[in-house]
N, C-alpha and C. Protein backbone atom coordinates (compact mmCIF):
# COMPACT_ATOMS: atom_id res chain seq x y z
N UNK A 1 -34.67 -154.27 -66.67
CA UNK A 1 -36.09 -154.51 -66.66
C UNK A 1 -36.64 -154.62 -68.07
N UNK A 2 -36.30 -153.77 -68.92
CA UNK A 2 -36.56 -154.27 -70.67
C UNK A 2 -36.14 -155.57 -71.06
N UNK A 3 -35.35 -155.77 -70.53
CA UNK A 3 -35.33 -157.66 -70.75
C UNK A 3 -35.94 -158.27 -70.64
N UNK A 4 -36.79 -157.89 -69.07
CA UNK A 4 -37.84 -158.65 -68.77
C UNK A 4 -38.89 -158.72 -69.40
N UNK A 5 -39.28 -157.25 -69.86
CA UNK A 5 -40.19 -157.44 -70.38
C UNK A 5 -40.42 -158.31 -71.64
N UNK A 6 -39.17 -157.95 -72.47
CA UNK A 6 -38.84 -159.09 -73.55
C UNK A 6 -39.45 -159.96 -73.10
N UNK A 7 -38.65 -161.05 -72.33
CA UNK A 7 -39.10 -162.08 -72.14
C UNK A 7 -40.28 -162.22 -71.49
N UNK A 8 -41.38 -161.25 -71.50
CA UNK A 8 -42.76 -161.80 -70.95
C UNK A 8 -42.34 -162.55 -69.03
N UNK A 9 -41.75 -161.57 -68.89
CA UNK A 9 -41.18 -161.81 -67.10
C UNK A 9 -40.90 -162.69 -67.02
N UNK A 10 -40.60 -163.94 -67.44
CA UNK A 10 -39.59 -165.30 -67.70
C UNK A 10 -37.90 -164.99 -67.18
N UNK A 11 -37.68 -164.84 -65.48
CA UNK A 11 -35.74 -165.00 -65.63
C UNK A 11 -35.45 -165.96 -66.74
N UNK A 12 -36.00 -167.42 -66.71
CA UNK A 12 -35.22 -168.13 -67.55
C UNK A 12 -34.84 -168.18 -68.83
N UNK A 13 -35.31 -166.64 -69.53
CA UNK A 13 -35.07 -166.27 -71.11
C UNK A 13 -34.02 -165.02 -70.80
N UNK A 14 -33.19 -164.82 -70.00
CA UNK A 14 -32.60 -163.63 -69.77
C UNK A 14 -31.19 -164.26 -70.29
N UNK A 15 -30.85 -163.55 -71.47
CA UNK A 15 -29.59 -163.67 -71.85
C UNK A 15 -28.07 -163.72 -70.80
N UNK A 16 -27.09 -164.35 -71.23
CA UNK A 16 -26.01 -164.15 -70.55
C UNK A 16 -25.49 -162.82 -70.24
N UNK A 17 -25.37 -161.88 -71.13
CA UNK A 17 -25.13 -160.40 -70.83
C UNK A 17 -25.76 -159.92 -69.93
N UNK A 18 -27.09 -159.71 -69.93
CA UNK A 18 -28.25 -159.31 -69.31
C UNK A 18 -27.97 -159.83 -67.87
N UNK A 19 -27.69 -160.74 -67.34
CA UNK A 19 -27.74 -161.63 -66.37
C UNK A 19 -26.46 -160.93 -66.01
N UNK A 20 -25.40 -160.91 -66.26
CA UNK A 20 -24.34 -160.38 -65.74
C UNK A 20 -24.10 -159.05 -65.39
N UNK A 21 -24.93 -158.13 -66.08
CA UNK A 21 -25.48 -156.53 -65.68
C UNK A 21 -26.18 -156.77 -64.68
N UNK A 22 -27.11 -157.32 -64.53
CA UNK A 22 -28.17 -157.20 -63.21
C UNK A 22 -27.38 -157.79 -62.20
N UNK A 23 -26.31 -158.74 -62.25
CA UNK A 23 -25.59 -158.68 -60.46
C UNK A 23 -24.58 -157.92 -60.60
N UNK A 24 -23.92 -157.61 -61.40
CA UNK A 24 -23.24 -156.45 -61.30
C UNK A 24 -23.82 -154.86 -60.61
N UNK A 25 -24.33 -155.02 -61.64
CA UNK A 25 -25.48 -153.25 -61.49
C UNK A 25 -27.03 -152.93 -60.78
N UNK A 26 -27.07 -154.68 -60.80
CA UNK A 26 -27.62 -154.18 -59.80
C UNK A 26 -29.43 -154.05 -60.37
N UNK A 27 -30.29 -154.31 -59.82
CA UNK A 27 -31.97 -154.08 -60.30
C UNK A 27 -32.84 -152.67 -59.88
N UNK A 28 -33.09 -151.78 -60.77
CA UNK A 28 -33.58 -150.64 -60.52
C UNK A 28 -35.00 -150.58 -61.31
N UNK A 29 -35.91 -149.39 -60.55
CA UNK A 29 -37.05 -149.66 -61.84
C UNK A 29 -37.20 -148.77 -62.98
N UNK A 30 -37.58 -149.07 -63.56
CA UNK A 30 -37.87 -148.45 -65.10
C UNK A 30 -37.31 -147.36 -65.52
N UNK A 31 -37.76 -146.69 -64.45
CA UNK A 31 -37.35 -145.14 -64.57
C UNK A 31 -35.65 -144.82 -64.62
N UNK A 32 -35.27 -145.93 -63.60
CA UNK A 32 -33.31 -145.61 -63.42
C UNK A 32 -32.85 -146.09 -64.81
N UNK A 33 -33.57 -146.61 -65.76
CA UNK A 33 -32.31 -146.88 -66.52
C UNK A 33 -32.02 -146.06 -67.87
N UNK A 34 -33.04 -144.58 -67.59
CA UNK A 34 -32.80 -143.72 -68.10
C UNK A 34 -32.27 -142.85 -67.82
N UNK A 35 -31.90 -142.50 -66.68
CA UNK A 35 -30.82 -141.36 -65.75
C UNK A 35 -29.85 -142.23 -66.57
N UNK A 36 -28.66 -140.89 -66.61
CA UNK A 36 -27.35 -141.04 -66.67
C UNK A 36 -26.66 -141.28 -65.11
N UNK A 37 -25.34 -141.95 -65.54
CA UNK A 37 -25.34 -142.57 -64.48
C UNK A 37 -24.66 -141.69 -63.78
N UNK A 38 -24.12 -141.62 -62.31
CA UNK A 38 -23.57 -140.56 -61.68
C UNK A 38 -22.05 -140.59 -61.46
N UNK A 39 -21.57 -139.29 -61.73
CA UNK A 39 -20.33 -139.11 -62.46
C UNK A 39 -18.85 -140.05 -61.18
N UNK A 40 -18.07 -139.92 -61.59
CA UNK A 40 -16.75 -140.21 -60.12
C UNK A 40 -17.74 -141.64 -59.40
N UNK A 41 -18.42 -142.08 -60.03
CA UNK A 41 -19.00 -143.16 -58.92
C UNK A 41 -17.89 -144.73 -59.69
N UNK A 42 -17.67 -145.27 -58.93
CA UNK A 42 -16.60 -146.40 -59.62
C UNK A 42 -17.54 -147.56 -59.17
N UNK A 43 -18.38 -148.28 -60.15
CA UNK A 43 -19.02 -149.41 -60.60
C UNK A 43 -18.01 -150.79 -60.54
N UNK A 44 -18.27 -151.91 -59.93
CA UNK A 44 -17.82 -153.41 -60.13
C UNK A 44 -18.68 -153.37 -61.73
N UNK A 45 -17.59 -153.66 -62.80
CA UNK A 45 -18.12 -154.68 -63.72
C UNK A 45 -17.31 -155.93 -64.38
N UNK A 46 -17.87 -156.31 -65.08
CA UNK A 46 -17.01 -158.22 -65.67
C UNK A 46 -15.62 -157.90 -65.18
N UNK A 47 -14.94 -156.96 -65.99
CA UNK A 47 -13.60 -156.67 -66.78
C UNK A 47 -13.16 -155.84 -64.91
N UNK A 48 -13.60 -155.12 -63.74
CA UNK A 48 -13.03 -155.12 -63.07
C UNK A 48 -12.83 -156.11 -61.94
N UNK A 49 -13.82 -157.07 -62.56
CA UNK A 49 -14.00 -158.55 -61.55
C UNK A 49 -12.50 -159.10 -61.75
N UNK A 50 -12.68 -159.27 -63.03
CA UNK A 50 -11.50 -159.87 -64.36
C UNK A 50 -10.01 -159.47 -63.92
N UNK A 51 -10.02 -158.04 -63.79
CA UNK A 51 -8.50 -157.37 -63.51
C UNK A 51 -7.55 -158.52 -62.33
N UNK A 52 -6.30 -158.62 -63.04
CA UNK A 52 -5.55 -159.26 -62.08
C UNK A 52 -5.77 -160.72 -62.02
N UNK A 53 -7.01 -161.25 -62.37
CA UNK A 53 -7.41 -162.66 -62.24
C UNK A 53 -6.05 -163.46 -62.48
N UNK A 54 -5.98 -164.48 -62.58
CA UNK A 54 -5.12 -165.49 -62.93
C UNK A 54 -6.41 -166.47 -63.63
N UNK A 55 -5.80 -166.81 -64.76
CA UNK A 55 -6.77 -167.90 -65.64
C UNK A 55 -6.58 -169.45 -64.57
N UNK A 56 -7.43 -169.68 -64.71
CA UNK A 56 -7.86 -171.15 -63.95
C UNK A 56 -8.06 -171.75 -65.07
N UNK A 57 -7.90 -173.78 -64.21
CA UNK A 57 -7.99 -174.71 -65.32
C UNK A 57 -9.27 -174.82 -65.30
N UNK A 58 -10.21 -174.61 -66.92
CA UNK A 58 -11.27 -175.20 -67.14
C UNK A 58 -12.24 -176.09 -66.60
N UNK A 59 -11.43 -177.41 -67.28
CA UNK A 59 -11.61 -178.70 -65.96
C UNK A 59 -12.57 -178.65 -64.98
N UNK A 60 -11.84 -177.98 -64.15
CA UNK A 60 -11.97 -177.49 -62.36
C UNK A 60 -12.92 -177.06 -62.36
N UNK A 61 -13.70 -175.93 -63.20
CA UNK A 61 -14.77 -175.18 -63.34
C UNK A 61 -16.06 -175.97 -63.65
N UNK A 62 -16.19 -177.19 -64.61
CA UNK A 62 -17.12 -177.56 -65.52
C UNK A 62 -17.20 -178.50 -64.76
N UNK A 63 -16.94 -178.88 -63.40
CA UNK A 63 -18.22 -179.92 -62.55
C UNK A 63 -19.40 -180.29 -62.52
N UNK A 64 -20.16 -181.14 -62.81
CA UNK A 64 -21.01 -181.25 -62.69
C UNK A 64 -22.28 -180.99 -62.04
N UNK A 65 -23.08 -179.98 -62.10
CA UNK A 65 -23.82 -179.54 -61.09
C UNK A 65 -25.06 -180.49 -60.97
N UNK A 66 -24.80 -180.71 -59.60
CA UNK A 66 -25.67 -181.82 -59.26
C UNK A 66 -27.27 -181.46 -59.39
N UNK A 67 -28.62 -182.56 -59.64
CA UNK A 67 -29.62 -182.13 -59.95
C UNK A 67 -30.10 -181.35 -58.90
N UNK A 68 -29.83 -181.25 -57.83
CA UNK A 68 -30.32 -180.43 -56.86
C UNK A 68 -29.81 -178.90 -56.49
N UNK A 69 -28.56 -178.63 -57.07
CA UNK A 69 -28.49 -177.26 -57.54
C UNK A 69 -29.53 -176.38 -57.12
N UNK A 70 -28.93 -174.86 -56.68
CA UNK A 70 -30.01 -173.79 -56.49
C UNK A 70 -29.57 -172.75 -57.24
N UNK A 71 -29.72 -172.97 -58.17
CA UNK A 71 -29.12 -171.82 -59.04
C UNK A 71 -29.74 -170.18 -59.09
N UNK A 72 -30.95 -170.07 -58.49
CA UNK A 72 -31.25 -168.74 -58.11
C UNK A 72 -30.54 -168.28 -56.77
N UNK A 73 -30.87 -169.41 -55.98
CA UNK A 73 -30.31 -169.19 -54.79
C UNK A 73 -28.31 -168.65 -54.91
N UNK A 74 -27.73 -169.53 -55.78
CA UNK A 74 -26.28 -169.20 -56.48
C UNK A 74 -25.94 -167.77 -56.63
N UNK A 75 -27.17 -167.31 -57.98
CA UNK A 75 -27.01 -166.02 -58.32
C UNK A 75 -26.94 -164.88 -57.65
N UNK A 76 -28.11 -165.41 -56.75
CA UNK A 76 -28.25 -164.16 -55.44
C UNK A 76 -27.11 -163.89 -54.59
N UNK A 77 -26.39 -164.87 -54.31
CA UNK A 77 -25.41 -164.44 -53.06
C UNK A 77 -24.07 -164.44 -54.43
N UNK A 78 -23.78 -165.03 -55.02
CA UNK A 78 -23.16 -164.51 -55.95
C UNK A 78 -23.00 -162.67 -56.32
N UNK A 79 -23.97 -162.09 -56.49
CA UNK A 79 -24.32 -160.88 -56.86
C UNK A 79 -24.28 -160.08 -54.95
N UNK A 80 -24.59 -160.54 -53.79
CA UNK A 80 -24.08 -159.80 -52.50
C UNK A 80 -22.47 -160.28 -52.71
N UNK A 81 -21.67 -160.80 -53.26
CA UNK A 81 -20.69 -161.14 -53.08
C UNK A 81 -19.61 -159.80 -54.03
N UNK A 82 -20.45 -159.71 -54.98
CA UNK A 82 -20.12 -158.66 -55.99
C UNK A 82 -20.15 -157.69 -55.56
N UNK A 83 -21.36 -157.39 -54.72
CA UNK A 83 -21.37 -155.93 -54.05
C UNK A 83 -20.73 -155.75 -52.72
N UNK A 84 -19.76 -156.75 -51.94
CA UNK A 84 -19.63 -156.35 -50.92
C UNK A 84 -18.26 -156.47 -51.70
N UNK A 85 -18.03 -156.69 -52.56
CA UNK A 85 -16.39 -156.54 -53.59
C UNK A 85 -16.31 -155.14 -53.74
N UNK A 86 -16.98 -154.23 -54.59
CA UNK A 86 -17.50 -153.03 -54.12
C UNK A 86 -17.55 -152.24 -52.92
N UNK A 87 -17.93 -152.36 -51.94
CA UNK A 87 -17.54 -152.13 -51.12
C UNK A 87 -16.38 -152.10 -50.33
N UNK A 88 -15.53 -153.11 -50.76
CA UNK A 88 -14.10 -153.71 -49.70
C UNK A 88 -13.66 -151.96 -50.95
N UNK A 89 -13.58 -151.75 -52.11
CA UNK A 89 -12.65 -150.83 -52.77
C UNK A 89 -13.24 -149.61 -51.71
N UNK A 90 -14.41 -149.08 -51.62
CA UNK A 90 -14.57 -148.25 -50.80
C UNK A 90 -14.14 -148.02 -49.93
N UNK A 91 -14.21 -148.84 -48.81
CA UNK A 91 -13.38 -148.71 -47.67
C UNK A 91 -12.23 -148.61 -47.47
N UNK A 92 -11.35 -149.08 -48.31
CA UNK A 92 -9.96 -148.83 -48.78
C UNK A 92 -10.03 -147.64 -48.82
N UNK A 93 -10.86 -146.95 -49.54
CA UNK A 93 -10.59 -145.40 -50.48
C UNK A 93 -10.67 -144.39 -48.94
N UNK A 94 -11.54 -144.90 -48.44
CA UNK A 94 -11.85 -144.44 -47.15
C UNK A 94 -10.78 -144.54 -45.54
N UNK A 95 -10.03 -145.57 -45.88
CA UNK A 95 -9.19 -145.40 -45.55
C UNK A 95 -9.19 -146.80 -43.95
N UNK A 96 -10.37 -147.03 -44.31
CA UNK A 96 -10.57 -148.05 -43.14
C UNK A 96 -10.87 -149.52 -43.71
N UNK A 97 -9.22 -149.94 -43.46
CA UNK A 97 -8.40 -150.91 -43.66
C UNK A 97 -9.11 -152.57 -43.17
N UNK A 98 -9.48 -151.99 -41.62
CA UNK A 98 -9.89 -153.54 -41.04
C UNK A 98 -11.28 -153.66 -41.58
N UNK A 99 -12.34 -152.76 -41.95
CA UNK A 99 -13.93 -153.18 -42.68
C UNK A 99 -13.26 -153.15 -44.30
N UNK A 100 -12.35 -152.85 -44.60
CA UNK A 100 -11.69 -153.33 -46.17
C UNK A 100 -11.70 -155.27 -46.06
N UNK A 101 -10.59 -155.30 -45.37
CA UNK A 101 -10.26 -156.69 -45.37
C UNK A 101 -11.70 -157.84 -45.07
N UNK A 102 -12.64 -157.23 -44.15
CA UNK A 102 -13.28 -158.05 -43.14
C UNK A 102 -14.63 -157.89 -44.77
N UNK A 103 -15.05 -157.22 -45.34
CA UNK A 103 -15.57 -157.63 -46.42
C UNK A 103 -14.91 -158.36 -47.71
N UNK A 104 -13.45 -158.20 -48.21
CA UNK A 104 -12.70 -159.21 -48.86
C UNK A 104 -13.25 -160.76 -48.18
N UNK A 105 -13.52 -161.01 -46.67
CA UNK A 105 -13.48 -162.05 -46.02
C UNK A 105 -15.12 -162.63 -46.11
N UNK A 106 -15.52 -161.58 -46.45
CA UNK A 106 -17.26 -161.53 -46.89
C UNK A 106 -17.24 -161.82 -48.43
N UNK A 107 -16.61 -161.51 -49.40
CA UNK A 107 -16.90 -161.73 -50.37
C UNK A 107 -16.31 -163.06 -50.85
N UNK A 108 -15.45 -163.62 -49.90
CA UNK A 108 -15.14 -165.01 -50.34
C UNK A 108 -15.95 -165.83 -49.69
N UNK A 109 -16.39 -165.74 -48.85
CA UNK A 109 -17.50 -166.52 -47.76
C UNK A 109 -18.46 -166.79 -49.14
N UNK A 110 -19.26 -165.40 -49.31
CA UNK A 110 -20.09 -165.70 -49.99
C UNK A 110 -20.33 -166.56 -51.67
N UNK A 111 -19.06 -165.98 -52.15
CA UNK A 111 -18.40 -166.74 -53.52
C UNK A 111 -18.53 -168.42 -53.14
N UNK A 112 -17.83 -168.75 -52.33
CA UNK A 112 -18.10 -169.78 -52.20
C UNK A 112 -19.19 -170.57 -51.52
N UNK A 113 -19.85 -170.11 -50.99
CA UNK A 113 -21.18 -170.62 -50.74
C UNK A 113 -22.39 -170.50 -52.20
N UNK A 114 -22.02 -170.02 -52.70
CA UNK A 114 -23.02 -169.74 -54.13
C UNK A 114 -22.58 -170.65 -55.04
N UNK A 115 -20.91 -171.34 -55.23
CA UNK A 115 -20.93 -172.58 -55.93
C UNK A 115 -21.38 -173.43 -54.45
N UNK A 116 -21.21 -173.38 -53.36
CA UNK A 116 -22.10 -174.55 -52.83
C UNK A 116 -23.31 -174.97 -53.11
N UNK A 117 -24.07 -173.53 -52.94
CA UNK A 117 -25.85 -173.78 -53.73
C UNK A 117 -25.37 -174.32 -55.19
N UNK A 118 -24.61 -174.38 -56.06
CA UNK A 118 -25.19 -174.54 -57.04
C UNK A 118 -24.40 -176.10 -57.26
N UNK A 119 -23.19 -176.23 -56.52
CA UNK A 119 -23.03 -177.68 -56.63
C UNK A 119 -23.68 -178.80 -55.66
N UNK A 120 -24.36 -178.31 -54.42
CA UNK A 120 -24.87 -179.22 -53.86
C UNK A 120 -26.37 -178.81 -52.84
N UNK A 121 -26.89 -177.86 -53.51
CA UNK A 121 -28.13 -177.25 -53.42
C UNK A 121 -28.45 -176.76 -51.50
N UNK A 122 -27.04 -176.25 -50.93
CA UNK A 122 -27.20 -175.73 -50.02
C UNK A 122 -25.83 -175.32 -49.87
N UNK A 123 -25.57 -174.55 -48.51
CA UNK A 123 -24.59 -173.50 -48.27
C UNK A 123 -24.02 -174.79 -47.28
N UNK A 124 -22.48 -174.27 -47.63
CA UNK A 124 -21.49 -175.67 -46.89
C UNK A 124 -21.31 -175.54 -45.09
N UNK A 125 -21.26 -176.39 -44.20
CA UNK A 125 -21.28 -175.55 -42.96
C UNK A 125 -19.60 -175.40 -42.86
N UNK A 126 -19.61 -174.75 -42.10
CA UNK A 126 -17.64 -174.78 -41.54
C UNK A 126 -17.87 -173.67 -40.21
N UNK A 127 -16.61 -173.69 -39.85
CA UNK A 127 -16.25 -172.35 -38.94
C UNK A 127 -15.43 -171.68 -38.74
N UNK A 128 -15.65 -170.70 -39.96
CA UNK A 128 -14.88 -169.39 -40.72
C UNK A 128 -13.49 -169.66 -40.89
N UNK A 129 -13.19 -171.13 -41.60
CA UNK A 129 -11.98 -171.45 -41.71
C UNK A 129 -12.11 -171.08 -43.33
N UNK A 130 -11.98 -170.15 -43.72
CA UNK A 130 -11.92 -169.88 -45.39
C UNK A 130 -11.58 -171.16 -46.32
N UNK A 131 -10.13 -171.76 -45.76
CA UNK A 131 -9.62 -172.62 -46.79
C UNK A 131 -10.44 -173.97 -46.52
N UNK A 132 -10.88 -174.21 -45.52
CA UNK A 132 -11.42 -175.58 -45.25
C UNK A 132 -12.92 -175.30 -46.05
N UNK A 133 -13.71 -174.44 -45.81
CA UNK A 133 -14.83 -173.85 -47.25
C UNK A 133 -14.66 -174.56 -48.20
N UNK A 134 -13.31 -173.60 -48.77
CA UNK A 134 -12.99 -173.77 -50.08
C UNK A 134 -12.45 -175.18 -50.49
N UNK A 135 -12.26 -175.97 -49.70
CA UNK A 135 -11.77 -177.21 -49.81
C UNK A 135 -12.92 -178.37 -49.98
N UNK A 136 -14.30 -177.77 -49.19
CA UNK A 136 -15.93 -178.35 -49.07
C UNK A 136 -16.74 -178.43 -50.15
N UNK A 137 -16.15 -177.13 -51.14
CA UNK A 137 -16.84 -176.91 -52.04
C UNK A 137 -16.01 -177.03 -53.37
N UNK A 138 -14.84 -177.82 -53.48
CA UNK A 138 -14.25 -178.06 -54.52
C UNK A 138 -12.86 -176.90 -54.98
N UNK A 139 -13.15 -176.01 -54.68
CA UNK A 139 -12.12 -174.78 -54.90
C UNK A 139 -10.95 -175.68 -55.17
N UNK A 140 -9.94 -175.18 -56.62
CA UNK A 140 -8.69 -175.24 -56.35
C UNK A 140 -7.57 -174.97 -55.63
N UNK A 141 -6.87 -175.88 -55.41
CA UNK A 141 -5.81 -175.05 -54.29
C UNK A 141 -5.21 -173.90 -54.66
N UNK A 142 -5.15 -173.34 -55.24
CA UNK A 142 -4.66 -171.81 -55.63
C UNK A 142 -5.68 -170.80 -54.96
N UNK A 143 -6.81 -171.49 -54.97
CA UNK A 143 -8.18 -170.44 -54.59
C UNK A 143 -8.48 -170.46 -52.92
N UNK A 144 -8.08 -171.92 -53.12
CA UNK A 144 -7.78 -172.23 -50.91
C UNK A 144 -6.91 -171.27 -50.64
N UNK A 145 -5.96 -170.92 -51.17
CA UNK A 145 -4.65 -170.51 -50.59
C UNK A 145 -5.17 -169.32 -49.88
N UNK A 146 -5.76 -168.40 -51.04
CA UNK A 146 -6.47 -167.46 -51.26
C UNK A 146 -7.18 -167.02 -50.23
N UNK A 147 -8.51 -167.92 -50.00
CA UNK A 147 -9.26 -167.95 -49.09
C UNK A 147 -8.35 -168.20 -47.58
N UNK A 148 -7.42 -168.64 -47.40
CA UNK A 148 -6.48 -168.77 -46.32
C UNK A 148 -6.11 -167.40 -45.56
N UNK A 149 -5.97 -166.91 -46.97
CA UNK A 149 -4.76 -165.28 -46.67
C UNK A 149 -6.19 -164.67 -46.15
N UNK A 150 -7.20 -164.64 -46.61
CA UNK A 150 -8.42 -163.96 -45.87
C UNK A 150 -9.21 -164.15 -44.50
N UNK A 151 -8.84 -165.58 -44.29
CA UNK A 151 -9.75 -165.96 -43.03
C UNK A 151 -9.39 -165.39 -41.79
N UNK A 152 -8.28 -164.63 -41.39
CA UNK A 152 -8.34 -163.73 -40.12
C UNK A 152 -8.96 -162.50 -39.53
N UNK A 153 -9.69 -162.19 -41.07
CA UNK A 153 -10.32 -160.97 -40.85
C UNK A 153 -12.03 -161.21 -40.37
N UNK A 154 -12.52 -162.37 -40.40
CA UNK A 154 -13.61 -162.82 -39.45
C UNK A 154 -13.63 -161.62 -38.17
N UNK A 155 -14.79 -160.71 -38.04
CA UNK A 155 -14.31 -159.88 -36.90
C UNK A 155 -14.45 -160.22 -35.51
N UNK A 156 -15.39 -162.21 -35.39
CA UNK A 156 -14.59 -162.16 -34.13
C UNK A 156 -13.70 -162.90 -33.84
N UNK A 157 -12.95 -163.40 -34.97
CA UNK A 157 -11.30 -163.73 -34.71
C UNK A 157 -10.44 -162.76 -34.83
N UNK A 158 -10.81 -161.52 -35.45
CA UNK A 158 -9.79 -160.67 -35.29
C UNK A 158 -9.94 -159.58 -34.61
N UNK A 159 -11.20 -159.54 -33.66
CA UNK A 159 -11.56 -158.89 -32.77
C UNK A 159 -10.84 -159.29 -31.41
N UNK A 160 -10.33 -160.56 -31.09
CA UNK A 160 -9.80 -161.45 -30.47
C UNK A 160 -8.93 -161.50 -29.89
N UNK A 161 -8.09 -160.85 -31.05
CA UNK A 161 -6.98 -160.40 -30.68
C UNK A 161 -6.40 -158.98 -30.66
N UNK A 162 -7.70 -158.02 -31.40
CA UNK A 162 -6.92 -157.08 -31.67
C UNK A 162 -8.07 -155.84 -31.17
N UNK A 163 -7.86 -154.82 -30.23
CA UNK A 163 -9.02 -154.05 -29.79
C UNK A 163 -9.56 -153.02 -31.14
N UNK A 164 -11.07 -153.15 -31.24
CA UNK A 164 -11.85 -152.45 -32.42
C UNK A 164 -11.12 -151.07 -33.28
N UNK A 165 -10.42 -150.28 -32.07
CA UNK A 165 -10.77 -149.03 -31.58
C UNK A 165 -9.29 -149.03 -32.65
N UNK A 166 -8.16 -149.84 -32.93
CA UNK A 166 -6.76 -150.11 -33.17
C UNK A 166 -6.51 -151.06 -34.39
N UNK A 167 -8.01 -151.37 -34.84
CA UNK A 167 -8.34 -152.06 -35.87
C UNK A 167 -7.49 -151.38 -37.59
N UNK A 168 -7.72 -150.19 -37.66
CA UNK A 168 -7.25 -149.65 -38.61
C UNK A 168 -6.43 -149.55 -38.96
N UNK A 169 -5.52 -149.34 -37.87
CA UNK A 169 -4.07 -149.17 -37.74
C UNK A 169 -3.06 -150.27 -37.95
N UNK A 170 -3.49 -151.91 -37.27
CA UNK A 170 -2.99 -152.96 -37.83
C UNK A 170 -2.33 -153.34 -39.38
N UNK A 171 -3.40 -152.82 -39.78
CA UNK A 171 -3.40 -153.22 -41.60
C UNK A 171 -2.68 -152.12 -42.06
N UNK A 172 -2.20 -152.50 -43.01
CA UNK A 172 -1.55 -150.92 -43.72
C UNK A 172 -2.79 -150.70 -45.26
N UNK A 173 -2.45 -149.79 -45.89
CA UNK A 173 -2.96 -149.89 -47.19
C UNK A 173 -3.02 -150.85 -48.33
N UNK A 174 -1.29 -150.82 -48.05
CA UNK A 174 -1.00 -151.95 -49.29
C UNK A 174 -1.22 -153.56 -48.67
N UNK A 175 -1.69 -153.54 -47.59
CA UNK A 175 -1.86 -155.10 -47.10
C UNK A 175 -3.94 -154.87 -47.81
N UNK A 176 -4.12 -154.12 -47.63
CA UNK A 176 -6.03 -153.92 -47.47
C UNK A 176 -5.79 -154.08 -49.13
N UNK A 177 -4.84 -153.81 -49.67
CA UNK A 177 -4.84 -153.72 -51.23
C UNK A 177 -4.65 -154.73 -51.93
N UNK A 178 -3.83 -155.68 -51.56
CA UNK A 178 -3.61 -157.13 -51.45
C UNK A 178 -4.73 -157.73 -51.05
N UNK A 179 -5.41 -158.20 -49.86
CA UNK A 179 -6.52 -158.75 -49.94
C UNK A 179 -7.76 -158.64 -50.44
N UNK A 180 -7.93 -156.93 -51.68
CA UNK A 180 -8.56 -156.89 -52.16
C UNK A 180 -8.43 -157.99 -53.86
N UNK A 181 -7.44 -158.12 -53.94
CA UNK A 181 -6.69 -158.82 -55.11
C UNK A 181 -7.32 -160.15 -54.95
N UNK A 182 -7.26 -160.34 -53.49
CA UNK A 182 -6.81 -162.06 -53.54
C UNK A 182 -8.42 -162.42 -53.37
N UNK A 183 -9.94 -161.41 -53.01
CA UNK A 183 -11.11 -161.57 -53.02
C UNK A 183 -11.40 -161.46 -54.17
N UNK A 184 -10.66 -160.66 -54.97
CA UNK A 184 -10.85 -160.97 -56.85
C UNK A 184 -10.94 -162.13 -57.44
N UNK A 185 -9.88 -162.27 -56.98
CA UNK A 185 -9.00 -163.84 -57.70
C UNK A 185 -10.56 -165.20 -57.10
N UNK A 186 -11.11 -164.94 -55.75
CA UNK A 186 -12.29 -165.92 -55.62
C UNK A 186 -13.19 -165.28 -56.15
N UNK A 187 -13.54 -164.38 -56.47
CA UNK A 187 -15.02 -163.90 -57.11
C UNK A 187 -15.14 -164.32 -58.67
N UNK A 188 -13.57 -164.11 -59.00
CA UNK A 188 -13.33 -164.57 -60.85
C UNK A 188 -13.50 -166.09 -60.57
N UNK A 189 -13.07 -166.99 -60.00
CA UNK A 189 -13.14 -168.18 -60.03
C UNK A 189 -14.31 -168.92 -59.78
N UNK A 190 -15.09 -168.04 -58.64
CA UNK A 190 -16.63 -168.32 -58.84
C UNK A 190 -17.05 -168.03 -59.40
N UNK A 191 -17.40 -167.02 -60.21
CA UNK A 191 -17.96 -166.46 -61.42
C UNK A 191 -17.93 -167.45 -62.86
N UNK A 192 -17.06 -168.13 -62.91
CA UNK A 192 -17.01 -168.82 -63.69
C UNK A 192 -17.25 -170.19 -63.81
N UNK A 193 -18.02 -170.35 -62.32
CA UNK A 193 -18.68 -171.33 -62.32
C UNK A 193 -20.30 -170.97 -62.23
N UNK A 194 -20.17 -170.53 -61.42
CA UNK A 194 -21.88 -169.59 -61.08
C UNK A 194 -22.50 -169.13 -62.85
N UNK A 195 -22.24 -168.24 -62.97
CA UNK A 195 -22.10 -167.59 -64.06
C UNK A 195 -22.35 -168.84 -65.68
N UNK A 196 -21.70 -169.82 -65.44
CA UNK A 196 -21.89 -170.53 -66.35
C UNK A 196 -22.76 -171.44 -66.53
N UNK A 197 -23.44 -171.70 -65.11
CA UNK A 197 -23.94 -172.48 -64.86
C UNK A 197 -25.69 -172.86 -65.51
């Protein structure tokens, strides 16, 4: 919020740093950003977006964003995409495997719908085929793949087959741990389009 004020409440003077704290961390008022922050709490930031990434080709990234772009609209689900990244580690920690995965499956949904707003000024339609998304909206095939390994956790395709109640048990840890990786790997790759944009 001191940014803002900087800038005389203008988003469009908000530095790159600045901009990347607030979907990370998130918008509080005045008062929160003088509390210390609270201890054992494990924060999404750049560098744990970053962890594990695989560098992508440039290129691929620096598309042209068409004049109709929604680049607020981008940021916003960009930043629910961040926080339900956040969340998928929670649930892990917690131990419930199938709302682990089924937000990994949320945070690529949303990753890629936020370069949709921003490459073609709306959200792409499909039906919860992850890789066909990612294929709508330009994604590299490394990032389809990605989005592939995630698309079963849709909960009512994998409700479908598998009763709620037995949900947990399906997945193991190190599978919920893995698809937390591979929702990385799309959040870094959107990010670096979103983000730059």
């Amino acid at each position: 919020m001191s940014q803002m004020h900087a800038n005389k409440g203008n988003p469009d003077d908000i530095d790159q740093d600045e901009l990347e704290r607030l979907l990370l961390q998130g918008v509080g008022n005045s008062s929160d950003e003088s509390r210390p922050p609270v201890q054992d709490q494990k924060a999404v930031s750049p560098q744990s977006i970053d962890a594990g990434a695989r560098s992508y080709n440039r290129e691929d990234e620096d598309e042209e964003v068409r004049a109709g772009g929604d680049l607020q609209g981008a940021l916003g689900l960009f930043a629910e995409a961040a926080q339900d990244m956040a969340t998928a580690g929670l649930e892990l920690g917690l131990g419930r495997h199938f709302a682990c995965a089924d937000y990994c499956n949320q945070v690529a949904e949303k990753a890629a719908q936020a370069v949709s707003l921003l490459r073609f000024g709306r959200q792409s339609m499909y039906n919860h085929d992850l890789r066909a998304l990612g294929k709508l909206v330009g994604a590299p095939e490394e990032i389809q793949e990605e989005m592939a390994i995630l698309t079963p956790f849709h909960p009512e395709t994998f409700y479908a087959e598998t009763p709620p109640e037995e949900a947990d048990e399906v997945i193991s840890a190190e599978q919920a741990s893995s698809y937390i990786q591979s929702a990385r790997h799309i959040l870094h790759w959107a990010r670096t389009i979103v983000l730059n944009a």
